[in-house]
Protein backbone atom coordinates (compact mmCIF):
# COMPACT_ATOMS: atom_id res chain seq x y z
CA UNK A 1 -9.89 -15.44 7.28
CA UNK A 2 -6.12 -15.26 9.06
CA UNK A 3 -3.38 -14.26 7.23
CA UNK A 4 0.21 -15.39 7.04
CA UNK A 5 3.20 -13.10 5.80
CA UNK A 6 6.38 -14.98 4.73
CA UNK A 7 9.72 -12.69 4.20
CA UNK A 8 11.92 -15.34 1.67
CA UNK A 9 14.84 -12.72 -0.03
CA UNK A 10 16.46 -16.58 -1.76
CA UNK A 11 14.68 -17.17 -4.91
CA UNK A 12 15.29 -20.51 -4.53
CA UNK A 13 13.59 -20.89 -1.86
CA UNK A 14 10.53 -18.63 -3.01
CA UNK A 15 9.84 -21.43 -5.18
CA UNK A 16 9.94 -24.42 -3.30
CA UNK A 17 7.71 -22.66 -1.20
CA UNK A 18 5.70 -21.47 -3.33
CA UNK A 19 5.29 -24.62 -4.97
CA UNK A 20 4.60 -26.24 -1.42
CA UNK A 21 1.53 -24.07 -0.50
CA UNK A 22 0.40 -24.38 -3.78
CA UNK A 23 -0.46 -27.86 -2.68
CA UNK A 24 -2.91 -26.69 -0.80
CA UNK A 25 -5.26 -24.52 -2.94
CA UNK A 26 -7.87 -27.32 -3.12
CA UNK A 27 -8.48 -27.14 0.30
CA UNK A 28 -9.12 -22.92 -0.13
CA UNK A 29 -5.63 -21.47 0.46
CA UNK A 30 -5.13 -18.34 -1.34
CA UNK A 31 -1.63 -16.79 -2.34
CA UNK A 32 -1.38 -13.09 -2.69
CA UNK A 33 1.87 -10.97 -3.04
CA UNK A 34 2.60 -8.44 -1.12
CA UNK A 35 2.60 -6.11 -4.02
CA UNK A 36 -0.96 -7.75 -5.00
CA UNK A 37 -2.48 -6.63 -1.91
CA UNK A 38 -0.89 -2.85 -2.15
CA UNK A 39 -2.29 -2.29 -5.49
CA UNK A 40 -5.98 -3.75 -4.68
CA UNK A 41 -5.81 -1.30 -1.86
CA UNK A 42 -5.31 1.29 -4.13
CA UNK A 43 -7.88 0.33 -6.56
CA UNK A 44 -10.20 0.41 -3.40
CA UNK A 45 -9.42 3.49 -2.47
CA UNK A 46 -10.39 4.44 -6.02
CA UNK A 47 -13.89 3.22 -5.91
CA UNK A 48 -15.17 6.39 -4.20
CA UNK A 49 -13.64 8.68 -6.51
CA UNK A 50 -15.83 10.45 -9.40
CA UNK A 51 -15.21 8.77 -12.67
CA UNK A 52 -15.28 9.82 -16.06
CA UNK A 53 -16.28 7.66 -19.31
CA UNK A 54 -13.27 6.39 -21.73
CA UNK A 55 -14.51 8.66 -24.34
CA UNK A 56 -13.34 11.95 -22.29
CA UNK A 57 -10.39 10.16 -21.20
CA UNK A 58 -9.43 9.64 -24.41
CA UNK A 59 -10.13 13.58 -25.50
CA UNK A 60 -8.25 14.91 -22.57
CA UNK A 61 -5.53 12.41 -22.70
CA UNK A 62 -3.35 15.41 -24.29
């Protein structure tokens, strides 16, 4: 898969482009923000991490 960053600071213009590549999702573009990508990266990282079940999340919450 390549990859393709675009730097648009108009917001204008973020949505006419936007709206362009949207055009072509059919044909298996994906659109991910920026900020999309940094937080699945984080949730990645947190796959390896020990976990704990909701119940003692909920008791230690405090």
């Amino acid at each position: 898969m390549k990859s393709i960053t675009i730097n648009i600071d108009n917001d204008k213009l973020v949505d006419k482009v936007t709206w362009l590549l949207d055009h072509f999702k059919n044909d298996g573009l994906e659109i991910v923000s920026t900020e999309d990508m940094e937080d699945l990266n984080m949730l990645r990282a947190t796959r390896k991490e020990d976990s704990i079940s909701f119940d003692q999340y909920i008791q230690n919450g405090n």
